[in-house]
N, C-alpha and C. Protein backbone atom coordinates (compact mmCIF):
# COMPACT_ATOMS: atom_id res chain seq x y z
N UNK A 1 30.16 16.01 60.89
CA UNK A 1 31.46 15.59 61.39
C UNK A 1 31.24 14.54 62.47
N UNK A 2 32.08 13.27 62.34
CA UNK A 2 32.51 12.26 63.59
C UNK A 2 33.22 12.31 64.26
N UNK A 3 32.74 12.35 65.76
CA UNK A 3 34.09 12.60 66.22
C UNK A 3 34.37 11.16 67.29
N UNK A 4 34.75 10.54 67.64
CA UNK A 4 34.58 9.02 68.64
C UNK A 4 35.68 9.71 69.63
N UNK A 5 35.11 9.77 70.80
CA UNK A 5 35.49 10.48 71.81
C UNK A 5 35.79 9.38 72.99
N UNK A 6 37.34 9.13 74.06
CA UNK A 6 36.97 7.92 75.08
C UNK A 6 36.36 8.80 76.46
N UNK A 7 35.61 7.84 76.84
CA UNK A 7 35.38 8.20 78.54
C UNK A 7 36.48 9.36 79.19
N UNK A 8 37.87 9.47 78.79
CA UNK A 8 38.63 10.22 79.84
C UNK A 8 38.35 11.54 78.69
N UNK A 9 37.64 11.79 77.60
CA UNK A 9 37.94 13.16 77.07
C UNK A 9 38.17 13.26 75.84
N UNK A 10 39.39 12.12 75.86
CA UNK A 10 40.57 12.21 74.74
C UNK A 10 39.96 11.77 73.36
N UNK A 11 40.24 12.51 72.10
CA UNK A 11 39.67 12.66 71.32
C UNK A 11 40.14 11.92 69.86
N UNK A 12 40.14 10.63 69.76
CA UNK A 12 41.16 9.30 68.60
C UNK A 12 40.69 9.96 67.27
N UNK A 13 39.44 9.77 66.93
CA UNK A 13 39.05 10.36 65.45
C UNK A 13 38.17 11.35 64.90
N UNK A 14 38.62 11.96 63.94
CA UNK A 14 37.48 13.31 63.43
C UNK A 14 37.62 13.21 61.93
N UNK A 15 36.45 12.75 61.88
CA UNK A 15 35.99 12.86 59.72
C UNK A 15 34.66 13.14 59.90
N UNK A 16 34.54 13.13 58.89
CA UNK A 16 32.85 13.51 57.93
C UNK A 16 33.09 12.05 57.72
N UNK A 17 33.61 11.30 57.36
CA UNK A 17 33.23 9.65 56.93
C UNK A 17 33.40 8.91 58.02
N UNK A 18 32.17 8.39 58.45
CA UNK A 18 32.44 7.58 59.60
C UNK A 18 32.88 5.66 58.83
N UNK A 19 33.30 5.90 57.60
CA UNK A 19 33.70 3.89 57.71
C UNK A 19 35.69 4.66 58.16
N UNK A 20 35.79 6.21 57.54
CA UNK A 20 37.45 6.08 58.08
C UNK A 20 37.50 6.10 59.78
N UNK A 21 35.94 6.59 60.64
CA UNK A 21 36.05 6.70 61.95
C UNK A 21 36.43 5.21 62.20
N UNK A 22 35.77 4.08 61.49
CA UNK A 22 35.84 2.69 61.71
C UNK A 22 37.06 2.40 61.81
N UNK A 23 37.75 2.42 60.59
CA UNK A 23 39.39 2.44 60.26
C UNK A 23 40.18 2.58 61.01
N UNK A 24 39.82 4.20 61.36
CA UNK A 24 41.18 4.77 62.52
C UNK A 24 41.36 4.05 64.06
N UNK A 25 39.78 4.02 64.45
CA UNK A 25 39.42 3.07 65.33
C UNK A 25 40.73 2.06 65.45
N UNK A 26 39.99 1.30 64.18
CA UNK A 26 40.54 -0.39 64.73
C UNK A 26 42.00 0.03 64.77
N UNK A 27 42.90 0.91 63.43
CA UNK A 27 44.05 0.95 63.34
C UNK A 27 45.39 1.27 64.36
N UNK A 28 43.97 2.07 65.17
CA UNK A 28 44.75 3.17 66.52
C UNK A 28 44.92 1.63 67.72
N UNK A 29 43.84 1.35 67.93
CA UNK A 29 44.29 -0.17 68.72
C UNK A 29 44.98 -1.31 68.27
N UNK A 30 45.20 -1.53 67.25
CA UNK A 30 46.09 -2.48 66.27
C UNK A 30 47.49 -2.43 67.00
N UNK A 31 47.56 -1.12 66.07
CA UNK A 31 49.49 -0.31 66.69
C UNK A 31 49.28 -0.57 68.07
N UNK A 32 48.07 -0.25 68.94
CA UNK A 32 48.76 -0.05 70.23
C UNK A 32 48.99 -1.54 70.85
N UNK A 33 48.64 -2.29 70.59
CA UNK A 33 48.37 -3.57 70.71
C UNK A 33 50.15 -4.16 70.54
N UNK A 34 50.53 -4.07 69.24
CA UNK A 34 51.64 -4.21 68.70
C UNK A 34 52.79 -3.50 69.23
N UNK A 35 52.68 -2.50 70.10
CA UNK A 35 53.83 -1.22 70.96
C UNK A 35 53.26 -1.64 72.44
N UNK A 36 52.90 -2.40 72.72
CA UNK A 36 52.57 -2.74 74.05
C UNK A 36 52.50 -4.54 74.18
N UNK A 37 52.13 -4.79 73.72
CA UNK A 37 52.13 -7.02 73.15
C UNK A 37 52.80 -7.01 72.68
N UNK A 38 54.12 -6.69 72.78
CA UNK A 38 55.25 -7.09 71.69
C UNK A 38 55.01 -8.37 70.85
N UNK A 39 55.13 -9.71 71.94
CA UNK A 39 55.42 -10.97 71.83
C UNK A 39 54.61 -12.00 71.28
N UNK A 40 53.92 -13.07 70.96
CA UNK A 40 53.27 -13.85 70.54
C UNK A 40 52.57 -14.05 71.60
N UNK A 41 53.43 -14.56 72.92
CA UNK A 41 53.34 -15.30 74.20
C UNK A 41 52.45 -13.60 75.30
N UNK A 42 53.07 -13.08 74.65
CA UNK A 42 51.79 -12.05 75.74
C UNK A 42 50.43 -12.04 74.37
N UNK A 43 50.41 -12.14 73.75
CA UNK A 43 49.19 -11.74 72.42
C UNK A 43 48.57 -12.61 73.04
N UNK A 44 48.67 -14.37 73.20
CA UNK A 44 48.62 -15.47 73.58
C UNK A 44 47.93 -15.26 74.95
N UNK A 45 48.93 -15.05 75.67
CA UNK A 45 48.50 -14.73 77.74
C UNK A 45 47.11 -13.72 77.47
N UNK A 46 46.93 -12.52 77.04
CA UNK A 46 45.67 -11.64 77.60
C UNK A 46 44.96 -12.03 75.70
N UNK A 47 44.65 -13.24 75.98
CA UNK A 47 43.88 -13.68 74.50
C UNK A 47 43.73 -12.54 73.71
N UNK A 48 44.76 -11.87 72.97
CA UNK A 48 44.55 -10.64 71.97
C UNK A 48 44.05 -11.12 71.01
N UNK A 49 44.18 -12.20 70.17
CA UNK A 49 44.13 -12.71 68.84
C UNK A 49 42.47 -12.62 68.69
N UNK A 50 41.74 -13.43 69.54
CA UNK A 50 40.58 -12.57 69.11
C UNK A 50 39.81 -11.51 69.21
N UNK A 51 40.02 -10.86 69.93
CA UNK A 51 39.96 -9.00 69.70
C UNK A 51 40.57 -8.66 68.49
N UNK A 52 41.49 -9.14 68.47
CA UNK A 52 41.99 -8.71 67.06
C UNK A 52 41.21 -9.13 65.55
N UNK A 53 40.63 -10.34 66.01
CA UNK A 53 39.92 -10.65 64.71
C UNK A 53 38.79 -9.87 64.33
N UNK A 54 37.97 -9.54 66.00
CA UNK A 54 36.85 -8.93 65.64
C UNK A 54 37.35 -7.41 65.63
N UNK A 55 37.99 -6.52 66.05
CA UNK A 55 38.49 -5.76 65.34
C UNK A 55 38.97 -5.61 63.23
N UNK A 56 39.62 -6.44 63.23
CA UNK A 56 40.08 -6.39 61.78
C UNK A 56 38.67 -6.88 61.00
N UNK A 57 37.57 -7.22 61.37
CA UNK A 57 35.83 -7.89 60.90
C UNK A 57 35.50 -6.12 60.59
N UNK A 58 35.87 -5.59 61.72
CA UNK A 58 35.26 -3.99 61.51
C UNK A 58 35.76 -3.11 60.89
N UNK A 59 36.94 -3.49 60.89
CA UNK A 59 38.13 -2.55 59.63
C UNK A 59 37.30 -2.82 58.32
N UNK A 60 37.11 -4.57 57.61
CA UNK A 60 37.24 -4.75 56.91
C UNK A 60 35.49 -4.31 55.79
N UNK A 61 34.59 -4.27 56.92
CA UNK A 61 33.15 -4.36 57.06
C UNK A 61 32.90 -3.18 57.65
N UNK A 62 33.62 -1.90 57.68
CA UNK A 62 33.59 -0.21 58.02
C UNK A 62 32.51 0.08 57.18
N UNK A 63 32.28 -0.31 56.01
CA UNK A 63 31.51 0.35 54.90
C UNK A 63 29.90 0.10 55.79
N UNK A 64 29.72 -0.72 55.93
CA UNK A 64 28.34 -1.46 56.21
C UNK A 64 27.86 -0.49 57.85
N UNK A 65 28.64 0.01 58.63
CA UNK A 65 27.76 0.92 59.97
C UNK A 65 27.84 2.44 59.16
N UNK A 66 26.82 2.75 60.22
CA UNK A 66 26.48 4.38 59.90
C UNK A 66 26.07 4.85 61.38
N UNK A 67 25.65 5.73 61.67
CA UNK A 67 24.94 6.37 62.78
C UNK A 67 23.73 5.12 63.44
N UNK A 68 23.16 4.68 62.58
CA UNK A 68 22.11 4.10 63.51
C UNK A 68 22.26 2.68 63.69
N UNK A 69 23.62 2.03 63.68
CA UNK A 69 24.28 1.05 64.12
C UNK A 69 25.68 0.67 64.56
N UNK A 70 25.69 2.28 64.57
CA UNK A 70 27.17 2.06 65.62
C UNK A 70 27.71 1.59 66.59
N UNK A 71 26.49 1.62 67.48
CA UNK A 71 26.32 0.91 68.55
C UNK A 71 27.12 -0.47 68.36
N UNK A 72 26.89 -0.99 67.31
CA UNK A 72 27.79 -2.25 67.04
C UNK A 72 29.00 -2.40 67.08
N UNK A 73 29.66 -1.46 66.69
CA UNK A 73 31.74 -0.71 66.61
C UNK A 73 31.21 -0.89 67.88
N UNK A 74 30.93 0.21 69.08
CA UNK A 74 31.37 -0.06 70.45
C UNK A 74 30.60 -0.69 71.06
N UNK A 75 29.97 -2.34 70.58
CA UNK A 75 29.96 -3.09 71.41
C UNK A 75 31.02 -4.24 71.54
N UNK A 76 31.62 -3.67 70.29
CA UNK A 76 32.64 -5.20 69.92
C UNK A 76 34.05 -4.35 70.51
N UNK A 77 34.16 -2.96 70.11
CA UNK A 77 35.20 -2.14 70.76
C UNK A 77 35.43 -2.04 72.56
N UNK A 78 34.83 -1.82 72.82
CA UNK A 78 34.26 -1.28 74.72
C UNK A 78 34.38 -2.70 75.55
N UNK A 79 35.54 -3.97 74.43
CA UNK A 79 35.47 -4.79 75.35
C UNK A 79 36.34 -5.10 77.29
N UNK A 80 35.85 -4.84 77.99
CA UNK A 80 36.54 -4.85 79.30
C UNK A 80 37.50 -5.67 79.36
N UNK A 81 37.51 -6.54 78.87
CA UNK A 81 38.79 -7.86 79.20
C UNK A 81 40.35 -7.17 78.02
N UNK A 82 39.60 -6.03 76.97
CA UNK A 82 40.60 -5.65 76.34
C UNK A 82 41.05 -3.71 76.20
N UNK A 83 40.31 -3.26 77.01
CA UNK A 83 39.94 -2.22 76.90
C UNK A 83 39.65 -1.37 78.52
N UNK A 84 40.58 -0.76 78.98
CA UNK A 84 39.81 0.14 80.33
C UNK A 84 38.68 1.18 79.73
N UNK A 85 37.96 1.00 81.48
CA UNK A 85 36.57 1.47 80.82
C UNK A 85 37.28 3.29 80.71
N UNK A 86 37.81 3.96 81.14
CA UNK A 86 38.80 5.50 80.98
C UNK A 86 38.64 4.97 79.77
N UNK A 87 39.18 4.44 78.61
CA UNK A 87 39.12 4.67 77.45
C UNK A 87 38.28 3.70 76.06
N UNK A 88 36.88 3.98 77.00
CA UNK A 88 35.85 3.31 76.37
C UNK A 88 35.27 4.23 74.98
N UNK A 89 35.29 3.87 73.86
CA UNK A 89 34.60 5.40 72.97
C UNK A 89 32.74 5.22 73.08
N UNK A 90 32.87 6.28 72.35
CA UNK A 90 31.59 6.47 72.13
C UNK A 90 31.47 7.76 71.03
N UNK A 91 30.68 7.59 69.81
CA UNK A 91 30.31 8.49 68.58
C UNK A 91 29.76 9.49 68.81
N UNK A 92 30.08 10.78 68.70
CA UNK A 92 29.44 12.12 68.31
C UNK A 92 29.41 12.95 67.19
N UNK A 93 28.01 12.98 66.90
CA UNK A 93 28.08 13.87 65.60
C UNK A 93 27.52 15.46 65.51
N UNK A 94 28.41 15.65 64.85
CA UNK A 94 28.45 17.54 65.29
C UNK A 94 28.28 17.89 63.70
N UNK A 95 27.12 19.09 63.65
CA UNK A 95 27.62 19.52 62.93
C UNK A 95 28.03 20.89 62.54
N UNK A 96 29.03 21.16 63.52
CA UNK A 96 30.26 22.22 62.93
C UNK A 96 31.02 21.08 62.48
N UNK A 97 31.27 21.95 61.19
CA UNK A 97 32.88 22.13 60.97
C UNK A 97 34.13 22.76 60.97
């Protein structure tokens, strides 16, 4: 089991498939992006558009990480200019189920 856990605790995704951990990932910041940046002109102001690209690179390219390059999801995820570090993730694999 995957579980991608942020810095404050809080717990975004849990599968056995980590390309849907990828997925939920990007999808969960997408929406929030979109319920918080309403506008073009704020997307624009805190440069979202490319976070967003390299986000949607990892949606689209989920298949290709596993455990021993995840590190890659949260280096492109854990960005500070888009991201407080309280809700930085990081991958744990458990196995209970």
């Amino acid at each position: 089991m995957y579980i991608l856990r942020q810095n404050d605790g809080h717990i975004l995704v849990e599968s056995e498939d980590i390309q849907e951990v990828v997925q939920e990932l990007v999808v969960f910041k997408l929406r929030e992006f979109d319920r918080y940046n309403v506008s073009i002109e704020e997307k624009l102001e805190y440069e979202r558009y490319p976070f967003m690209n390299e986000l949607y690179s990892l949606y689209t390219n989920a298949g290709e990480y596993d455990e021993s390059n995840f590190f890659i999801v949260e280096s492109i995820f854990n960005n500070p200019l888009h991201i407080p570090f309280e809700e930085y993730v990081k991958l744990e694999v458990s196995s209970n189920v």
